[in-house]
N, C-alpha and C. Protein backbone atom coordinates (compact mmCIF):
# COMPACT_ATOMS: atom_id res chain seq x y z
N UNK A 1 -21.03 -13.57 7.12
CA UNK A 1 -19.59 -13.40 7.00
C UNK A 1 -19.08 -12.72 8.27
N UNK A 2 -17.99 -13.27 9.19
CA UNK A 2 -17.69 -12.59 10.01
C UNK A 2 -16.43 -11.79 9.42
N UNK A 3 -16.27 -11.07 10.73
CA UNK A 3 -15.12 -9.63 10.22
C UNK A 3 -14.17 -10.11 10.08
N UNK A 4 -13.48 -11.22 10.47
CA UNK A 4 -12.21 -11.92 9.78
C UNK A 4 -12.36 -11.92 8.24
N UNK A 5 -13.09 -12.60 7.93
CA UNK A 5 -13.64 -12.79 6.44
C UNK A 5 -13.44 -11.30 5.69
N UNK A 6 -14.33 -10.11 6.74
CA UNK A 6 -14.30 -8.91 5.38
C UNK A 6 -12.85 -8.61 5.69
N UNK A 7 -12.07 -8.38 6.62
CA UNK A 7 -11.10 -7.95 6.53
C UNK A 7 -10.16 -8.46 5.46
N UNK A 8 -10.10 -9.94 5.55
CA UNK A 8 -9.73 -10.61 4.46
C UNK A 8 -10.29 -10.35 2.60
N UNK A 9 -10.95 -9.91 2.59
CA UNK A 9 -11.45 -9.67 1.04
C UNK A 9 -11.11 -8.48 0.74
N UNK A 10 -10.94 -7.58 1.85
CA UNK A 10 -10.12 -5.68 1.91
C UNK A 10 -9.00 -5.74 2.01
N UNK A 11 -7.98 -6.53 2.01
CA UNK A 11 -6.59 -6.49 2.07
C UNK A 11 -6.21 -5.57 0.76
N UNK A 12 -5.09 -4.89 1.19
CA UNK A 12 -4.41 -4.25 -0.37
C UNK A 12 -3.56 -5.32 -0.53
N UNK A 13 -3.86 -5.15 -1.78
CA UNK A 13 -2.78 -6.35 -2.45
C UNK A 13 -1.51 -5.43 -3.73
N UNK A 14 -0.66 -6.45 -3.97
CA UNK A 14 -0.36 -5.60 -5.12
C UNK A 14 -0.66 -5.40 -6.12
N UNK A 15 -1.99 -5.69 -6.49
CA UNK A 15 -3.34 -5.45 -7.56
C UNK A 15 -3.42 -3.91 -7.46
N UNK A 16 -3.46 -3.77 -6.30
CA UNK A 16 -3.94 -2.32 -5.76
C UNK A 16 -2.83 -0.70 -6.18
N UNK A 17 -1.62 -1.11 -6.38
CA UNK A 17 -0.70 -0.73 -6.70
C UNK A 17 -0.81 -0.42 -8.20
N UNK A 18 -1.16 1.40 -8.39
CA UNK A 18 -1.87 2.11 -9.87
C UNK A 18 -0.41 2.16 -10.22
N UNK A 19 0.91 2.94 -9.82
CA UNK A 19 2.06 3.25 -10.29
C UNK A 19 2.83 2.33 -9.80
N UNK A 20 3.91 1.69 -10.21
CA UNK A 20 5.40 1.29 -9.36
C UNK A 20 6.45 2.22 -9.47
N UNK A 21 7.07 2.17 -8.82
CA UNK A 21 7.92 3.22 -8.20
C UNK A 21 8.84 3.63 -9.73
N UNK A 22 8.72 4.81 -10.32
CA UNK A 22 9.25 5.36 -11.61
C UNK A 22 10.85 5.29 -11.19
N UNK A 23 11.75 5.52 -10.29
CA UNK A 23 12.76 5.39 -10.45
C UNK A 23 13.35 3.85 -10.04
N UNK A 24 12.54 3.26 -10.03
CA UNK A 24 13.04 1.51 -9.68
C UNK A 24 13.69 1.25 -8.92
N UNK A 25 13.16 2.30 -7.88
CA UNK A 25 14.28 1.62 -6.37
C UNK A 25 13.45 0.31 -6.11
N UNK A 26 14.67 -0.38 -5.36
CA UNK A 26 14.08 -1.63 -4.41
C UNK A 26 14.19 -1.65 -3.56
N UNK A 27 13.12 -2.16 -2.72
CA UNK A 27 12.70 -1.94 -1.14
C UNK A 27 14.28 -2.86 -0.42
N UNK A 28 14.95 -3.85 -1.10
CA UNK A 28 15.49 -3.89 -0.02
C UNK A 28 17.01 -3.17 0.10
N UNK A 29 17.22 -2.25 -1.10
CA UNK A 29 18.30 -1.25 -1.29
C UNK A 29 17.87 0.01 -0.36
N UNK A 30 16.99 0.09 0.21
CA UNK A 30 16.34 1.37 1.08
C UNK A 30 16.97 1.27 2.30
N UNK A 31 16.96 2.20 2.80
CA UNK A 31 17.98 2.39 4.08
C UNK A 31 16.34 2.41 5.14
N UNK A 32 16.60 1.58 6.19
CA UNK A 32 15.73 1.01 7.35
C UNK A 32 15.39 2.08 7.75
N UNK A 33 14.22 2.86 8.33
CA UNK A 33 13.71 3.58 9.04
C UNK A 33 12.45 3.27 9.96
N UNK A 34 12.38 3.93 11.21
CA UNK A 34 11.09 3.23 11.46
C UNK A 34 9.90 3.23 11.06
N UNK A 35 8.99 2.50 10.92
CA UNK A 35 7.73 2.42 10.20
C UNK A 35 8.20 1.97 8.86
N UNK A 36 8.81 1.62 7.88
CA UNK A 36 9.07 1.36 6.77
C UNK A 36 10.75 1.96 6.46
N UNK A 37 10.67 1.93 5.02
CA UNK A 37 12.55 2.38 4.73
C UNK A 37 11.85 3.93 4.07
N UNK A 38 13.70 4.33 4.08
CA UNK A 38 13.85 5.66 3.03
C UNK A 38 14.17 5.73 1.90
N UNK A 39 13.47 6.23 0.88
CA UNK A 39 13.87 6.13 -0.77
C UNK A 39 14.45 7.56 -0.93
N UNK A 40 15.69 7.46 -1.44
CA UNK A 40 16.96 8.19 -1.44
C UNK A 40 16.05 8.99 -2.79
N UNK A 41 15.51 8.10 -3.82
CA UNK A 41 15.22 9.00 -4.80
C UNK A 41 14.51 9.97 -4.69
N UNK A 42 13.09 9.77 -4.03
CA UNK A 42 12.08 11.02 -3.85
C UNK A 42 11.67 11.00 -2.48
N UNK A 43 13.09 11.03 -1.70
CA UNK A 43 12.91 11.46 -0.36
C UNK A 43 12.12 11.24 0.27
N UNK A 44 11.59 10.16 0.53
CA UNK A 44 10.04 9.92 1.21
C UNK A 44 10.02 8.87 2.03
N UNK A 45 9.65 8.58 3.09
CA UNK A 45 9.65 7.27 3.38
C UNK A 45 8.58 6.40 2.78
N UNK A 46 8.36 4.74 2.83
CA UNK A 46 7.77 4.48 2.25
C UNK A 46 7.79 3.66 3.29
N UNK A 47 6.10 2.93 3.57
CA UNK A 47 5.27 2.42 4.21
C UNK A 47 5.35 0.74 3.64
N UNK A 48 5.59 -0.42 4.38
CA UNK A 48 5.03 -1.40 3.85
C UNK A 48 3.86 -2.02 4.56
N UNK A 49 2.52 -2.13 3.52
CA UNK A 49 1.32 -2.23 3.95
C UNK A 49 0.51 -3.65 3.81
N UNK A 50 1.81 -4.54 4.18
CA UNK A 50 1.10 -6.25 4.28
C UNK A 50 0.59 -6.57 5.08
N UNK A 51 -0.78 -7.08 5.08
CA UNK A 51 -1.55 -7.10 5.96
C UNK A 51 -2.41 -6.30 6.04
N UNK A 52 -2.29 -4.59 5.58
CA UNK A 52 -3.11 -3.35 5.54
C UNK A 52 -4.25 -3.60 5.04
N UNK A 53 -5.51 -3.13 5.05
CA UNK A 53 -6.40 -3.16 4.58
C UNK A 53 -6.78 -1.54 3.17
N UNK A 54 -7.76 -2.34 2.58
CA UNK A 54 -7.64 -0.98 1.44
C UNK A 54 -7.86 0.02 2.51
N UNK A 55 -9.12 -0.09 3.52
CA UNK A 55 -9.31 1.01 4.18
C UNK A 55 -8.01 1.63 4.87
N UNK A 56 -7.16 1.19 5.22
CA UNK A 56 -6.04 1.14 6.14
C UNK A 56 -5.01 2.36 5.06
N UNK A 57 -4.88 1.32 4.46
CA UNK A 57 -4.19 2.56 2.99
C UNK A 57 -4.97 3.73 2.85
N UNK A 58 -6.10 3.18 2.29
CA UNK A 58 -7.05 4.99 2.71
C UNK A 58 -6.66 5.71 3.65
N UNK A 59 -6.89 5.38 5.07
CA UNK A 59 -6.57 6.41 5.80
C UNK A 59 -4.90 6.82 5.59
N UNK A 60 -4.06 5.69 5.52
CA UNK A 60 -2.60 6.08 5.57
C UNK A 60 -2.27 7.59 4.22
N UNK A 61 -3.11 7.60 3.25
CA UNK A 61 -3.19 8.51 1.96
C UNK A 61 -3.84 9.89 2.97
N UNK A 62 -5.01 9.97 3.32
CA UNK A 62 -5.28 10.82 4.14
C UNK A 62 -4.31 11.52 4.71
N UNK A 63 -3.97 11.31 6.00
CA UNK A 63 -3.01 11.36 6.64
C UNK A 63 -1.67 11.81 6.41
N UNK A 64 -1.26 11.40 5.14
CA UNK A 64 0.21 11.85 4.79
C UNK A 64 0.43 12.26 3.21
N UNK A 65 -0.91 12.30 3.00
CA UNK A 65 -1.09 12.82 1.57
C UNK A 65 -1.71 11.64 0.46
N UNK A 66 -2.27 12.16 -0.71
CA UNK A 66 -2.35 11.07 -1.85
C UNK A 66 -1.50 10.33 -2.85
N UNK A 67 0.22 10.91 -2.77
CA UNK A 67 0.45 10.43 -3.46
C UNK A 67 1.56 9.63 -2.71
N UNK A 68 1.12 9.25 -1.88
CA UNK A 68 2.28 8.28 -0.74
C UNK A 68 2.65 6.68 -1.67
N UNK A 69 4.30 6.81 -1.22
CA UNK A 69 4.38 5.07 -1.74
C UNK A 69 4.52 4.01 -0.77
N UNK A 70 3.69 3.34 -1.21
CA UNK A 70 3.86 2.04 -0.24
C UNK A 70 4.88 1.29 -1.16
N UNK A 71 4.84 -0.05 -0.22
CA UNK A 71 5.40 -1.28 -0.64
C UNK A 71 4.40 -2.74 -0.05
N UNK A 72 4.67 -3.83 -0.75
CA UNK A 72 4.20 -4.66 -0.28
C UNK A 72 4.15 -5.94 -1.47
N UNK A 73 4.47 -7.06 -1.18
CA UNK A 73 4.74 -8.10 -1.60
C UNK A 73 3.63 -8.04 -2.63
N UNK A 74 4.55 -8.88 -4.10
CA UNK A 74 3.69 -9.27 -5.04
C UNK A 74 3.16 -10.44 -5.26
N UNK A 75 2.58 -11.16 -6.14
CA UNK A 75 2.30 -12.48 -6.12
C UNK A 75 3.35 -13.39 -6.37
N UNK A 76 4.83 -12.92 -7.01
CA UNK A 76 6.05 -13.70 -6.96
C UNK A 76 6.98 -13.79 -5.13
N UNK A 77 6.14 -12.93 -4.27
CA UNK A 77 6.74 -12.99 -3.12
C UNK A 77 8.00 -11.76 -3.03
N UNK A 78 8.26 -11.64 -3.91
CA UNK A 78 9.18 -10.10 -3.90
C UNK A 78 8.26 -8.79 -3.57
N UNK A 79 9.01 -7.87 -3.00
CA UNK A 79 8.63 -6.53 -2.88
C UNK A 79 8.46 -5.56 -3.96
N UNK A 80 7.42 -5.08 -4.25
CA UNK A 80 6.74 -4.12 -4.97
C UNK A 80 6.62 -2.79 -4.07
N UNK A 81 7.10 -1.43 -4.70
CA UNK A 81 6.71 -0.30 -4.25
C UNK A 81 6.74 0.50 -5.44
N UNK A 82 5.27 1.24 -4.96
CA UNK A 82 4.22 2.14 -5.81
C UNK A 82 3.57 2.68 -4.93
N UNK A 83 2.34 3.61 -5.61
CA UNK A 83 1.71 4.48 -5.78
C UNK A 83 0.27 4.02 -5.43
N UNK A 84 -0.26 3.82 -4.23
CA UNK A 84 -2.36 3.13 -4.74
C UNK A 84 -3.06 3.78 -5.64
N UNK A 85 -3.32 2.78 -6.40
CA UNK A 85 -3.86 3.64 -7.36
C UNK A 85 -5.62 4.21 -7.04
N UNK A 86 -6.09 4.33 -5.54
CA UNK A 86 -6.78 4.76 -5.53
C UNK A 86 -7.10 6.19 -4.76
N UNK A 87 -8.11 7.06 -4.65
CA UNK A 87 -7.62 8.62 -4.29
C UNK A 87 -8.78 9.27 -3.82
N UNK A 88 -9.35 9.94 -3.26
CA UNK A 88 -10.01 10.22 -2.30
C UNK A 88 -11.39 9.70 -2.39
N UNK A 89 -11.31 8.07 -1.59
CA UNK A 89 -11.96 7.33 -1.87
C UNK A 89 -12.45 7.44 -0.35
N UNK A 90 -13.92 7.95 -0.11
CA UNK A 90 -14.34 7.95 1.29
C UNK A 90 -15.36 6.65 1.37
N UNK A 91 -14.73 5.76 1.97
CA UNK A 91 -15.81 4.19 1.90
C UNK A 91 -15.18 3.75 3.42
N UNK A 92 -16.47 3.45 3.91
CA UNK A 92 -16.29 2.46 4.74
C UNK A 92 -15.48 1.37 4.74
N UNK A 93 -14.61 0.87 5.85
CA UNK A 93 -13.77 -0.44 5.66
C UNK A 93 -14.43 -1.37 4.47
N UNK A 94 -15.17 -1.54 5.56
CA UNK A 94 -16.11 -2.92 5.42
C UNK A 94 -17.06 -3.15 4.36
N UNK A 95 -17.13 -1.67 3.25
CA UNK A 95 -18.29 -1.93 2.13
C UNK A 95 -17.24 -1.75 1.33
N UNK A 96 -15.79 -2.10 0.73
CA UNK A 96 -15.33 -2.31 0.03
C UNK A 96 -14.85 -3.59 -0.57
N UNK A 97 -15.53 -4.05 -1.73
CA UNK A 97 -15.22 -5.61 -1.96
C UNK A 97 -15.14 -5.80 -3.60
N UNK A 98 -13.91 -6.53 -3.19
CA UNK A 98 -12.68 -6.74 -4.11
C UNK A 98 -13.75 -7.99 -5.31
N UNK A 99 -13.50 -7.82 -6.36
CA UNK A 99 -14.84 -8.58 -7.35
C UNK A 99 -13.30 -8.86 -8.60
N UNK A 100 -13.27 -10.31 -8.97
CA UNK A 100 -12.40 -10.82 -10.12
C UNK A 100 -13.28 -10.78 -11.43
């Protein structure tokens, strides 16, 4: 398997997404900021992580805390923002694989 491939099987998806956003904002009611928009409700910016890898989200949780919200397209093609539902998960990119 080359690294295209694992990168591809580590993508966050919106599978990956433990909470959706409790006050039901929508990503495209968010006011533009760079790196992602601002959610007026719990003051935070929020990250959209298409394309991200789980590892990628890992570190982004690191970095700016665990209970960060992303966003990122669902399987209807609309925007989803939540919570990953995963948490101090120290794994290698590349030994994380996604199993149906």
């Amino acid at each position: 398997m080359n690294s295209y491939n694992k990168k591809e099987i580590n993508l966050f998806t919106h599978k990956d997404i433990g909470i959706t956003c409790p006050r039901e904002k929508k990503w495209e009611d968010m006011k533009e900021v760079i790196g992602g928009r601002f959610c007026d409700g719990c003051e935070e910016k929020i990250t959209f992580v298409g394309g991200y890898t789980k590892g990628e989200v890992m570190a982004l949780q690191r970095e700016l805390g665990e209970s960060i919200c992303v966003a990122i397209n669902n399987s209807n093609d609309s925007v989803i923002v939540g919570i990953p539902k995963f948490k101090n998960i120290e794994l290698k990119e590349d030994t994380i694989v996604e199993e149906d």
